[in-house]
Protein backbone atom coordinates (compact mmCIF):
# COMPACT_ATOMS: atom_id res chain seq x y z
CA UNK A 1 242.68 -155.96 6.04
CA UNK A 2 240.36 -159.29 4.85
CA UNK A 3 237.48 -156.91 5.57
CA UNK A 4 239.04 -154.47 2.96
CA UNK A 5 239.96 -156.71 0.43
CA UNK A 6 236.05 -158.20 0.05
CA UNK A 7 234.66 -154.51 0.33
CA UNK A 8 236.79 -154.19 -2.73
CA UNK A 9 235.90 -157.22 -4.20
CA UNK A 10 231.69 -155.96 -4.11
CA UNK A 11 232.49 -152.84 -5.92
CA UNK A 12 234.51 -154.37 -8.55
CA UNK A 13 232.05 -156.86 -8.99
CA UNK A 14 229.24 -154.37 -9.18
CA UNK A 15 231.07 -152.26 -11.72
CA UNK A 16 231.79 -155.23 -13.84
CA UNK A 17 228.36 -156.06 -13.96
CA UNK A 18 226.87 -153.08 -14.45
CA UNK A 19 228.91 -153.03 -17.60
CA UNK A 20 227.89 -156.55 -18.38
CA UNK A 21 231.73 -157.63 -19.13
CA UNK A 22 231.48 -160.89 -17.78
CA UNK A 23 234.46 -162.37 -18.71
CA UNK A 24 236.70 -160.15 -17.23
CA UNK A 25 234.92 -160.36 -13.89
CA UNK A 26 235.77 -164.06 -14.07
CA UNK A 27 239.34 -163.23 -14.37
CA UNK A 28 238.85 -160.64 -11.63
CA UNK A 29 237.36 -162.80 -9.02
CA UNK A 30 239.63 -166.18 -10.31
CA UNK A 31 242.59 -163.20 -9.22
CA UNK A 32 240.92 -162.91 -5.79
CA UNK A 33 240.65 -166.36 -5.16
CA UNK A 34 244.25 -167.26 -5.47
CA UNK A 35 245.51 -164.23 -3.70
CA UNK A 36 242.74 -163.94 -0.60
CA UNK A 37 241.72 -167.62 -0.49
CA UNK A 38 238.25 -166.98 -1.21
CA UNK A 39 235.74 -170.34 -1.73
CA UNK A 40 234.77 -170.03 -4.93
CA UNK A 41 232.38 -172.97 -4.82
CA UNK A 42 230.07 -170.17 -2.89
CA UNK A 43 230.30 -168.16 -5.76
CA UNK A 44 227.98 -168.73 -9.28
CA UNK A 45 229.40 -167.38 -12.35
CA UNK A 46 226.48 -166.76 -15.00
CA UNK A 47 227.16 -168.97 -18.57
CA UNK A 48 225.66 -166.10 -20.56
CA UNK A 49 224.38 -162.88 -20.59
CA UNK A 50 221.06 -163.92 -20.53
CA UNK A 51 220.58 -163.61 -16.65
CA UNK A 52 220.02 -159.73 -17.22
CA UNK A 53 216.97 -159.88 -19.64
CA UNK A 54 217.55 -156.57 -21.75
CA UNK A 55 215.47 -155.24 -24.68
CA UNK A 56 218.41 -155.08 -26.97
CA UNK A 57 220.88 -157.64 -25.79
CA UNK A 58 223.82 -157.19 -27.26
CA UNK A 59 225.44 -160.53 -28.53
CA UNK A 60 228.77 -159.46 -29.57
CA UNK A 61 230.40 -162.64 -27.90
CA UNK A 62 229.13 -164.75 -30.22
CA UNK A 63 230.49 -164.43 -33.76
CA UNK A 64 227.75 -165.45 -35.91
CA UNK A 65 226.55 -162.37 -37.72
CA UNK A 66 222.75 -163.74 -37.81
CA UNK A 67 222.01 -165.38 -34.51
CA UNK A 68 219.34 -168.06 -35.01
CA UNK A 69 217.39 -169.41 -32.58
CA UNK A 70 214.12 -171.89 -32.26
CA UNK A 71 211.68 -171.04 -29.00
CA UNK A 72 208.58 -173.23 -29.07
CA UNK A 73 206.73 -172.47 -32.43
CA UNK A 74 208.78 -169.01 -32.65
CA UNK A 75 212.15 -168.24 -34.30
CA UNK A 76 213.99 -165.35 -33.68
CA UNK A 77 216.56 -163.87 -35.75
CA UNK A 78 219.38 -161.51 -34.60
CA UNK A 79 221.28 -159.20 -35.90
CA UNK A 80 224.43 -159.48 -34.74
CA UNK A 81 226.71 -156.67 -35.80
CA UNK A 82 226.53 -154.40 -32.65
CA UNK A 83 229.51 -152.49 -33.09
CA UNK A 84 228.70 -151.70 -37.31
CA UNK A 85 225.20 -150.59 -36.53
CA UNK A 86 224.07 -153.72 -37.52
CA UNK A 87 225.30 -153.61 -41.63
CA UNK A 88 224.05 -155.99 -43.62
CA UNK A 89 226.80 -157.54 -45.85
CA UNK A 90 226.32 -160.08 -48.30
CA UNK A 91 226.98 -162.50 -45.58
CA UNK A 92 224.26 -161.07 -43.37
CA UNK A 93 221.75 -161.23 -46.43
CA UNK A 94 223.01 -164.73 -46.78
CA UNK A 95 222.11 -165.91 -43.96
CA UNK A 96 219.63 -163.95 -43.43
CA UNK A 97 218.34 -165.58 -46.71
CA UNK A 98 218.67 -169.04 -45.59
CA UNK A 99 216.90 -169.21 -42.32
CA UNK A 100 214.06 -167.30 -43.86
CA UNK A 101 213.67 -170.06 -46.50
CA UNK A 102 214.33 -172.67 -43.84
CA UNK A 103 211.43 -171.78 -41.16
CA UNK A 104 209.49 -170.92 -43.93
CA UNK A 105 209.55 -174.60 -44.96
CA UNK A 106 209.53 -175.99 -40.75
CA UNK A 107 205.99 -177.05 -39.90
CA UNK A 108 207.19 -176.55 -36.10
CA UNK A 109 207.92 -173.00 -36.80
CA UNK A 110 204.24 -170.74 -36.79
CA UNK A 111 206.61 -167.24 -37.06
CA UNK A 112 209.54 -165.44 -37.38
CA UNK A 113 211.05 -162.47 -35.05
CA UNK A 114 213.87 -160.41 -35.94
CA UNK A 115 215.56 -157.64 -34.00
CA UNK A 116 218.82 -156.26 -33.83
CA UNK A 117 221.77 -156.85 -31.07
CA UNK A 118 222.44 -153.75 -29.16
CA UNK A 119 221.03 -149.90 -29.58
CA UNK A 120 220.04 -149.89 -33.13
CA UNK A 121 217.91 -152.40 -35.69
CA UNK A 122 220.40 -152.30 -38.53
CA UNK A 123 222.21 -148.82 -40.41
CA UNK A 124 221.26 -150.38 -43.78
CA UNK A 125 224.12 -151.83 -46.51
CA UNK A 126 227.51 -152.20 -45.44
CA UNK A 127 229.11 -148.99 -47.68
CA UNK A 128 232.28 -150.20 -46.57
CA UNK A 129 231.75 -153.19 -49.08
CA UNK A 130 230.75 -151.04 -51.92
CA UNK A 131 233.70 -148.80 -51.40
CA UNK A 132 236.13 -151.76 -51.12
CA UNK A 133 235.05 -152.92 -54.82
CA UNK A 134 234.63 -149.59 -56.26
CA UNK A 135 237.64 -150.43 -58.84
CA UNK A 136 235.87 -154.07 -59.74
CA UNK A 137 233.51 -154.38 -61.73
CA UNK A 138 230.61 -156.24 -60.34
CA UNK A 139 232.44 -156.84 -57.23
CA UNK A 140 229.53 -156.68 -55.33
CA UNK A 141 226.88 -158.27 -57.34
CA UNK A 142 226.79 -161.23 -54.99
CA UNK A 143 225.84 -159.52 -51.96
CA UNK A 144 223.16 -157.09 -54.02
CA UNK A 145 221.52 -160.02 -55.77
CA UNK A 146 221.07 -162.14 -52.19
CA UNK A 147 219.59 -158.56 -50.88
CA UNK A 148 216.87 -158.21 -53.48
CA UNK A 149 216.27 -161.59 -53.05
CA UNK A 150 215.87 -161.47 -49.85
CA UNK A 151 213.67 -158.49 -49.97
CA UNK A 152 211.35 -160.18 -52.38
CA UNK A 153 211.33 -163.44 -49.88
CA UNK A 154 210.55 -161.13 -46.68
CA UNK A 155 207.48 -159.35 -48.83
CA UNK A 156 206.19 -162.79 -50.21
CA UNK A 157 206.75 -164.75 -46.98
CA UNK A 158 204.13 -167.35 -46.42
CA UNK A 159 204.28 -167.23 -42.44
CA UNK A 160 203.88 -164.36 -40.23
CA UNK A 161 206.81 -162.34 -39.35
CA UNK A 162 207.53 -159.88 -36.88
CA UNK A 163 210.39 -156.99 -36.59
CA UNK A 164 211.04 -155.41 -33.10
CA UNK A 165 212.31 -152.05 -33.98
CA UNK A 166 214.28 -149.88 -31.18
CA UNK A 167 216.93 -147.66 -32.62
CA UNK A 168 218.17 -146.73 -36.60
CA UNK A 169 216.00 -148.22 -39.04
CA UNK A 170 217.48 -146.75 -41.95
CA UNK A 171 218.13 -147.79 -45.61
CA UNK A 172 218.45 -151.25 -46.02
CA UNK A 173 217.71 -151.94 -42.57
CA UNK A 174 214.24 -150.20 -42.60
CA UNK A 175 213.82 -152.85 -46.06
CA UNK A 176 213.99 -155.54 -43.62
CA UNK A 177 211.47 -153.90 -40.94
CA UNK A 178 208.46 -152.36 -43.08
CA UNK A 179 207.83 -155.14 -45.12
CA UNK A 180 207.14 -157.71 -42.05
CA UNK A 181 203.59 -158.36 -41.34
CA UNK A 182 203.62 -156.62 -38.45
CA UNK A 183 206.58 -154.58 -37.48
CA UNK A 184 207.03 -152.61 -33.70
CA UNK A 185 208.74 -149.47 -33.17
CA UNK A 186 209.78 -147.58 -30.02
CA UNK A 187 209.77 -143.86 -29.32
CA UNK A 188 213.73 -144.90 -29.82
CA UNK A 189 212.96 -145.70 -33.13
CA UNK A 190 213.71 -143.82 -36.60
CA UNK A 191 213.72 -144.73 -40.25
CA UNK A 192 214.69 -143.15 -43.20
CA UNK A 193 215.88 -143.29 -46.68
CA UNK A 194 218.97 -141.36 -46.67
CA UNK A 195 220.50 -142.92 -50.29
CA UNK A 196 220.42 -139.09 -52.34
CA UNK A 197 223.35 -138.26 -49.91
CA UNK A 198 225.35 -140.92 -50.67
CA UNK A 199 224.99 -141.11 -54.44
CA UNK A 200 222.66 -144.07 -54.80
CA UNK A 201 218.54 -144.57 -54.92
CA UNK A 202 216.21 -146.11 -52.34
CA UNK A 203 215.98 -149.51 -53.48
CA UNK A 204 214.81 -152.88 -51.91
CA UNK A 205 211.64 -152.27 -52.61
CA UNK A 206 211.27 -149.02 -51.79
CA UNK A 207 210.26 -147.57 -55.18
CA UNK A 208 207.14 -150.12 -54.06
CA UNK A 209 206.72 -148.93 -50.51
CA UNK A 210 207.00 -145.34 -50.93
CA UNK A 211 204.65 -143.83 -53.64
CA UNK A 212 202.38 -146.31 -51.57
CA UNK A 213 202.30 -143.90 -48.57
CA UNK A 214 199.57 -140.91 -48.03
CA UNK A 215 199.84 -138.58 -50.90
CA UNK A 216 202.95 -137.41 -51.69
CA UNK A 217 204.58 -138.52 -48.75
CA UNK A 218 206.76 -140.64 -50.59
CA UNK A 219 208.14 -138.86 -52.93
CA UNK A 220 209.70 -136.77 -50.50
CA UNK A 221 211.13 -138.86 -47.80
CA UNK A 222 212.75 -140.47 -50.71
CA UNK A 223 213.52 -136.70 -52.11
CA UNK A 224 214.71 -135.54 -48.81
CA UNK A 225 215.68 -138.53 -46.81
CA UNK A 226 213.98 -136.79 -43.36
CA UNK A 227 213.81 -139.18 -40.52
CA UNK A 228 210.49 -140.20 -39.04
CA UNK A 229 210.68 -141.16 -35.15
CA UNK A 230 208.65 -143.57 -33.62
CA UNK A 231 204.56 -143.02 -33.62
CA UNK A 232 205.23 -141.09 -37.00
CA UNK A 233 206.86 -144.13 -38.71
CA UNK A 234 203.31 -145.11 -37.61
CA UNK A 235 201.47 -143.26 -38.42
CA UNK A 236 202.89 -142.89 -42.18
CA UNK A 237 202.65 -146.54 -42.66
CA UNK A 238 205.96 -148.21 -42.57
CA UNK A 239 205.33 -150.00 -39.05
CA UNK A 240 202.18 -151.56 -37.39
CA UNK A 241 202.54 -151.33 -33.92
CA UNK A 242 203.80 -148.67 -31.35
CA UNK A 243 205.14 -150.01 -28.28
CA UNK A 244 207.17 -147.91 -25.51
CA UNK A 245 210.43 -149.23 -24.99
CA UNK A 246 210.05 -150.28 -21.73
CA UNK A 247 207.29 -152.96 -22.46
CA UNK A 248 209.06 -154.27 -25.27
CA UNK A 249 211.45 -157.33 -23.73
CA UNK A 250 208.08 -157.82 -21.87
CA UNK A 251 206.81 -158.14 -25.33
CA UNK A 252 209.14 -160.15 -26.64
CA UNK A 253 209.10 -162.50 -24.11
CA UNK A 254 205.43 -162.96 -24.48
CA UNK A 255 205.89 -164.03 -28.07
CA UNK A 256 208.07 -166.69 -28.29
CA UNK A 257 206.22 -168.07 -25.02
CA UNK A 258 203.27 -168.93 -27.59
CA UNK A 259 202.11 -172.08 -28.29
CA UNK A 260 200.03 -171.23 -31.48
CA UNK A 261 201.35 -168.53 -33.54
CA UNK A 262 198.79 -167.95 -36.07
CA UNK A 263 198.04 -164.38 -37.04
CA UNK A 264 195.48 -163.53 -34.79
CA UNK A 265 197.06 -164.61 -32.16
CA UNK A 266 200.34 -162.88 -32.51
CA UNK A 267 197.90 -159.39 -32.95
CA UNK A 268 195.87 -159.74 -30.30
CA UNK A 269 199.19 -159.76 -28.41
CA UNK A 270 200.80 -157.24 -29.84
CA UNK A 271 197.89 -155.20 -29.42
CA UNK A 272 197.75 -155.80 -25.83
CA UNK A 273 201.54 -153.80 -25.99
CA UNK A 274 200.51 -151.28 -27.99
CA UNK A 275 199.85 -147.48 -27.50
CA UNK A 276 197.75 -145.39 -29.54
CA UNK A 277 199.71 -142.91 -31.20
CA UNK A 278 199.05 -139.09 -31.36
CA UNK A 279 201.24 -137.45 -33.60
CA UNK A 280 203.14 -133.96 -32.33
CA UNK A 281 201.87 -130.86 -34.09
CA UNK A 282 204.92 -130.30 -35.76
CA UNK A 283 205.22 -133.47 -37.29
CA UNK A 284 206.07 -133.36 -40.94
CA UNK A 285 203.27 -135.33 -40.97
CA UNK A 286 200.73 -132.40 -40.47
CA UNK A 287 202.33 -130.62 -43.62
CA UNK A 288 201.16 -133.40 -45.95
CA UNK A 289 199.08 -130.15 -48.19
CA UNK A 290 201.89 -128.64 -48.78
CA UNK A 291 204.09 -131.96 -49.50
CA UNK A 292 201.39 -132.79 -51.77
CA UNK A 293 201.34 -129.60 -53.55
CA UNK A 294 205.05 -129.31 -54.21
CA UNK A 295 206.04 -133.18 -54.48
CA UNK A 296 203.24 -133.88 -56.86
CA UNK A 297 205.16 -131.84 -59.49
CA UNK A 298 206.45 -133.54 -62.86
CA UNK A 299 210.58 -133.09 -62.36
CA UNK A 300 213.10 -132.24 -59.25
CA UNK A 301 213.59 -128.79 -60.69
CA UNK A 302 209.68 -128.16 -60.33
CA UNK A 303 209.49 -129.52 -56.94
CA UNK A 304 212.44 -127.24 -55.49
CA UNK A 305 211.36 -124.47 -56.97
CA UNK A 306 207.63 -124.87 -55.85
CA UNK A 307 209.04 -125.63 -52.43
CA UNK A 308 211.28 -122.43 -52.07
CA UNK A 309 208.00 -120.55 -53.19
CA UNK A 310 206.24 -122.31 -49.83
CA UNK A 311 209.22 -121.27 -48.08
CA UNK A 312 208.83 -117.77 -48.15
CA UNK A 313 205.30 -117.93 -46.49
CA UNK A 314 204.59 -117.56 -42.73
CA UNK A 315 205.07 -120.40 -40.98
CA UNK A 316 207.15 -122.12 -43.35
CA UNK A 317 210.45 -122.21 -41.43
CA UNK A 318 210.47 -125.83 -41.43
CA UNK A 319 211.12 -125.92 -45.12
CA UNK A 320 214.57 -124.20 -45.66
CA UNK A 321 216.52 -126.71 -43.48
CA UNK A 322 215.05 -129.34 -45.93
CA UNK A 323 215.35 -127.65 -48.78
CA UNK A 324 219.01 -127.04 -48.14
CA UNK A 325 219.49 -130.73 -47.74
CA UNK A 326 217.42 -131.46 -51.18
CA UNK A 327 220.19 -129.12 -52.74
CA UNK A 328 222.80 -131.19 -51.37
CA UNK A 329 222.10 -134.03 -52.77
CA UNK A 330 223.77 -135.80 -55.65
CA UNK A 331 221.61 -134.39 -58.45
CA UNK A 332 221.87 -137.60 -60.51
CA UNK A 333 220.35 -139.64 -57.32
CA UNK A 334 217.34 -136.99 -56.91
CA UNK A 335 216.67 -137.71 -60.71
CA UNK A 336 216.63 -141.07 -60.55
CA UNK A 337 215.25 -141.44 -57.12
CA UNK A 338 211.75 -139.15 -58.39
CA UNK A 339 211.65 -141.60 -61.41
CA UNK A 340 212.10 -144.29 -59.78
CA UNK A 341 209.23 -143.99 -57.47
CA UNK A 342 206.76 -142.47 -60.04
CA UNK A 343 207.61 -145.58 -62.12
CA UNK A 344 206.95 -148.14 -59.11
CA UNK A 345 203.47 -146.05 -58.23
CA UNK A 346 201.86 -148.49 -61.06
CA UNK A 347 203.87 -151.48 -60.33
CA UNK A 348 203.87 -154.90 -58.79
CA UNK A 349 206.58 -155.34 -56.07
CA UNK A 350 208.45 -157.63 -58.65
CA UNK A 351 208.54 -155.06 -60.84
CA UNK A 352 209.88 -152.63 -58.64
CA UNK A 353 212.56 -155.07 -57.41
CA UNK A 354 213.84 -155.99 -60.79
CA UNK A 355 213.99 -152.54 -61.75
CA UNK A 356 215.86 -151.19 -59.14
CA UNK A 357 218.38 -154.16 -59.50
CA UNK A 358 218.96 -152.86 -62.39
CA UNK A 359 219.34 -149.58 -61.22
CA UNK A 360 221.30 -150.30 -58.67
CA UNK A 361 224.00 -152.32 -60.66
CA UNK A 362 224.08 -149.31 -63.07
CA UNK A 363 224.81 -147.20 -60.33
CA UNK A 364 228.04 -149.41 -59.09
CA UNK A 365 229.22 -149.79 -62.58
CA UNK A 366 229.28 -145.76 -63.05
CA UNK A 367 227.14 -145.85 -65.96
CA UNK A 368 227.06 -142.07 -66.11
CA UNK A 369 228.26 -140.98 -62.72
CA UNK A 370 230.79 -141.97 -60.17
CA UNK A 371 227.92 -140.49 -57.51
CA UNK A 372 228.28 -143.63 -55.22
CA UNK A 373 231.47 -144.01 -55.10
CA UNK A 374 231.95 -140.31 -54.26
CA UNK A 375 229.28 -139.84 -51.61
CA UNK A 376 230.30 -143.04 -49.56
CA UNK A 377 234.14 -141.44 -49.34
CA UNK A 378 232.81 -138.33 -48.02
CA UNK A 379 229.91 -139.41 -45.60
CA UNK A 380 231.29 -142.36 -44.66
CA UNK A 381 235.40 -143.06 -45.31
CA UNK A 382 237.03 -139.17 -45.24
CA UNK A 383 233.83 -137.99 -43.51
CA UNK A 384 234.66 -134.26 -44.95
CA UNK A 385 230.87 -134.17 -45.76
CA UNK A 386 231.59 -132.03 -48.77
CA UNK A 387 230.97 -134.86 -51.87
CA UNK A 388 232.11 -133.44 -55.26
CA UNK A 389 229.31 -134.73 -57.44
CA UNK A 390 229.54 -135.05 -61.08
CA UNK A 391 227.39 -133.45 -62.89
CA UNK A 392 226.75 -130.97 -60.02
CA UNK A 393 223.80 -129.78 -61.09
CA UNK A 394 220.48 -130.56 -61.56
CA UNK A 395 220.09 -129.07 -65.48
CA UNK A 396 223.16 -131.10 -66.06
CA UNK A 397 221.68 -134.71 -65.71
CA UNK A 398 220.22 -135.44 -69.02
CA UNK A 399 216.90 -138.13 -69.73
CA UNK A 400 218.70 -140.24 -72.28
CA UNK A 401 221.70 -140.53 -69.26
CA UNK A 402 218.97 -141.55 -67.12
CA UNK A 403 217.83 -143.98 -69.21
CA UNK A 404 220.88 -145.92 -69.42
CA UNK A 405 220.03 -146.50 -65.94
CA UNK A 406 216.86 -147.96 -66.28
CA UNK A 407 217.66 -149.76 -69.29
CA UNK A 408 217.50 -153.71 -69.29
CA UNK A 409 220.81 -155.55 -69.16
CA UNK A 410 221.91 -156.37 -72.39
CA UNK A 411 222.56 -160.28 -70.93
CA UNK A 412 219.20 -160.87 -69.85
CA UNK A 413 220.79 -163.43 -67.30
CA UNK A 414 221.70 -160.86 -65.39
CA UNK A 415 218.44 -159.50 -64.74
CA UNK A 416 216.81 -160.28 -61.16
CA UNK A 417 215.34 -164.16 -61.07
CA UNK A 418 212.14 -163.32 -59.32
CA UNK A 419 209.29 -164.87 -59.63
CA UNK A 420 206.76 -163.08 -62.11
CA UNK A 421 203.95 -165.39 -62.26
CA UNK A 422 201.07 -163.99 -60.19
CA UNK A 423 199.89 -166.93 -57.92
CA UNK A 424 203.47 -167.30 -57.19
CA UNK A 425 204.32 -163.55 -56.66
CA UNK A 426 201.07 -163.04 -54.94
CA UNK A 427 201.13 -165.97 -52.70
CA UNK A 428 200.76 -163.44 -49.63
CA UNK A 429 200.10 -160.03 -50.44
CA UNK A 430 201.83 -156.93 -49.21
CA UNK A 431 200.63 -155.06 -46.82
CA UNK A 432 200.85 -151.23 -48.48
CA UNK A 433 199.20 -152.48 -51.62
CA UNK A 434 196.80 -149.51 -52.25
CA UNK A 435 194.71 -150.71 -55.34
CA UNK A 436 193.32 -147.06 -56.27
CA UNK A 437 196.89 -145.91 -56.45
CA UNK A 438 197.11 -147.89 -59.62
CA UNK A 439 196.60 -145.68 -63.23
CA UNK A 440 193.49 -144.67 -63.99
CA UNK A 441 193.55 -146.93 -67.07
CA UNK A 442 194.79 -149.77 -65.21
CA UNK A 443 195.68 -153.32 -67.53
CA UNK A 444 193.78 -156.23 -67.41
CA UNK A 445 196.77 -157.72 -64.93
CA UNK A 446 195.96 -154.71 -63.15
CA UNK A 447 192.43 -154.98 -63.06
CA UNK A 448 192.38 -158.86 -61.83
CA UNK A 449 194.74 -157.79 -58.84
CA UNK A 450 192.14 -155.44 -57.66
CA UNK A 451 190.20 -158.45 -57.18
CA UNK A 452 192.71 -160.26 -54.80
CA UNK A 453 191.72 -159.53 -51.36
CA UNK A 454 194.91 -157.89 -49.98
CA UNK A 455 196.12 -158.66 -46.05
CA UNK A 456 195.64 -156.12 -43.23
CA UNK A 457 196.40 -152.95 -44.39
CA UNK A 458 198.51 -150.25 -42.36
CA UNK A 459 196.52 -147.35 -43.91
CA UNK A 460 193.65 -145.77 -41.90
């Protein structure tokens, strides 16, 4: 019978861990010990998780929604939202915020890592927020300002910083990830910029990042929101590195065992993780001719309509799914999304934040559409997937609406507090900043920023 009773006690105790729900098994084996008289002083109960060194730990006991820790010169930053794909709420970009500015300013810290708890880096902004406040006005200006702020922080940052990328990327999560100096992706990996089915814009510095791509590839991931998976967000330029998922803890641990983390350094290790990356044949990636052909067009309506031309060509099957999600789309967002991004093709990453603050807080006071609003309830809170958007079409959305949009706040004190003065905002220079993109009758601001040498670009 004894015999039975610890043959039962091993398989419990191997289910329970293979689940990693530690506490329980504490309660389990504290149960066996009164009723079977076993000696627990034979028996070592692990403090943390940490005994089982996973790639994506999930930290769900702990309640912080940042988890901040100091290793040696590194500091690694969590997030720590498992079970909400990571969301970032204002409380997130809080503090978030605050240990950015605070290692930033540690002469004991060389660099920053961030990653996300669990399966996935983060799912972008917490809609669930938005959709709370929808019937106050500026209910949510808090947690948008301390994002853009953020986001102008993470692209200005003084000190290398690294983002270890296995899961969703999306939205404002893939804000966080392609702006870090060097930021690793698995084959696990995707990002996007789904906003046009929701109603909203890709902001945080997007309308920087994504006429800065190859070609036209901007314009329609924005356009589109299609997903790129691992080596492809790569090879397009929103990550540095590709490393397979199984060498990334190895990775990880390799980094904040440093004991100078300058630059070079953190590269050369990085590298040593790496893989080269060989796109698949039918990547969207090797349709960039006829992206650029149809995405380079002045207006939405040109671009669908050049696109459904393409479609009907052999060999072209890959555009109808795409199309059909481009027609799905809040027509407002596609206007303002294509505007957006032609707009931020000539300007500083200031610029583009500011703007798309503006934007943004346009958007969430319903300026001239309830779009948001509407496209969170049915993606996200009745999950119908059938959003009622208003106008519904495209010939519908008129330019002086849109400019209401874009329009500076009549209280100027609302406008974004960045930093506009260029040794300031160019303290560090981003890393998609593609001088030749500028106009072809660039300003004199424009001209003396061609003269700054930029950082390590992700082009090729």
């Amino acid at each position: 019978m004894r015999e039975n009773i610890f043959l039962l006690i091993i398989l419990i105790i191997t289910r329970l861990f293979v689940i990693a729900n530690f506490n329980l098994l504490i309660r389990v084996i504290t149960y066996f010990y009164v009723f079977s008289s076993i000696d627990m002083a034979v028996i070592s109960i692990p403090s943390s998780t940490t005994m089982f060194p996973m790639p994506q730990q999930v930290l769900r006991q702990n309640k912080e929604v940042v988890m901040a820790e100091e290793m040696g010169c590194a500091r690694m930053l969590t997030l720590n939202r498992p079970d909400n794909l990571n969301y970032i709420s204002a409380k997130v970009a809080l503090a978030l915020g605050q240990n950015f500015e605070k290692y930033e300013n540690d002469d004991n810290a060389d660099f920053v890592i961030i990653k996300g708890a669990g399966r996935t880096f983060s799912g972008g902004g917490d809609l669930h927020m938005f959709y709370d406040g929808r019937n106050t006005r500026d209910s949510c200006i808090e947690g948008t300002y301390r994002m853009y702020w953020l986001c102008y922080h993470i692209h200005t940052y003084k000190k290398p910083h690294i983002a270890l990328v296995h899961g969703m990327s999306v939205g404002g999560g893939a804000s966080l990830m392609t702006p870090m100096k060097f930021s690793v992706v698995t084959e696990k990996a995707f990002s996007s910029t789904p906003e046009i089915n929701i109603g909203f814009h890709p902001d945080c510095g997007f309308s920087y990042m994504l006429p800065r791509l190859p070609g036209r590839l901007g314009e329609y991931l924005g356009l589109t929101g299609e997903k790129l998976r691992g080596k492809e967000v790569v090879a397009a330029g929103l990550a540095t590195h590709y490393v397979p998922s199984q060498k990334l803890f190895q990775l990880e641990k390799r980094l904040v065992s440093l004991k100078n983390g300058d630059e070079d350094t953190i590269r050369s290790v990085i590298n040593k993780f790496s893989s080269n990356i060989q796109i698949d044949e039918r990547s969207i990636l090797n349709k960039l001719s006829i992206i650029n052909e149809c995405f380079s067009k002045d207006s939405v309506e040109e671009i669908i309509e050049s696109f459904e031309a393409e479609a009907s060509k052999k060999g072209n099957d890959w555009i109808m799914p795409v199309l059909k999600r481009l027609k799905k789309a809040s027509p407002t967002s596609l206007k303002i999304t294509l505007r957006s991004i032609r707009e931020g093709r000539t300007q500083t990453i200031s610029e583009c934040l500011r703007r798309e603050f503006r934007i943004s807080m346009n958007i969430q006071r319903t300026i001239i559409s309830g779009d948001f609003y509407e496209g969170i309830r049915a993606q996200v809170i009745d999950k119908d997937k059938s959003p009622k958007w208003n106008p519904s079409t495209l010939d519908k959305v008129l330019d002086d609406q849109l400019d209401l949009i874009f329009k500076p706040f009549e209280d100027h004190d609302l406008e974004l507090q960045i930093p506009v003065d260029e040794e300031e905002l160019y303290r560090w220079r981003g890393k998609y900043e593609k001088f030749q993109l500028f106009s072809s009758q660039p300003s004199e601001r424009q001209k003396a920023l061609r003269s700054v040498s930029s950082r390590e670009s992700v082009f090729v």
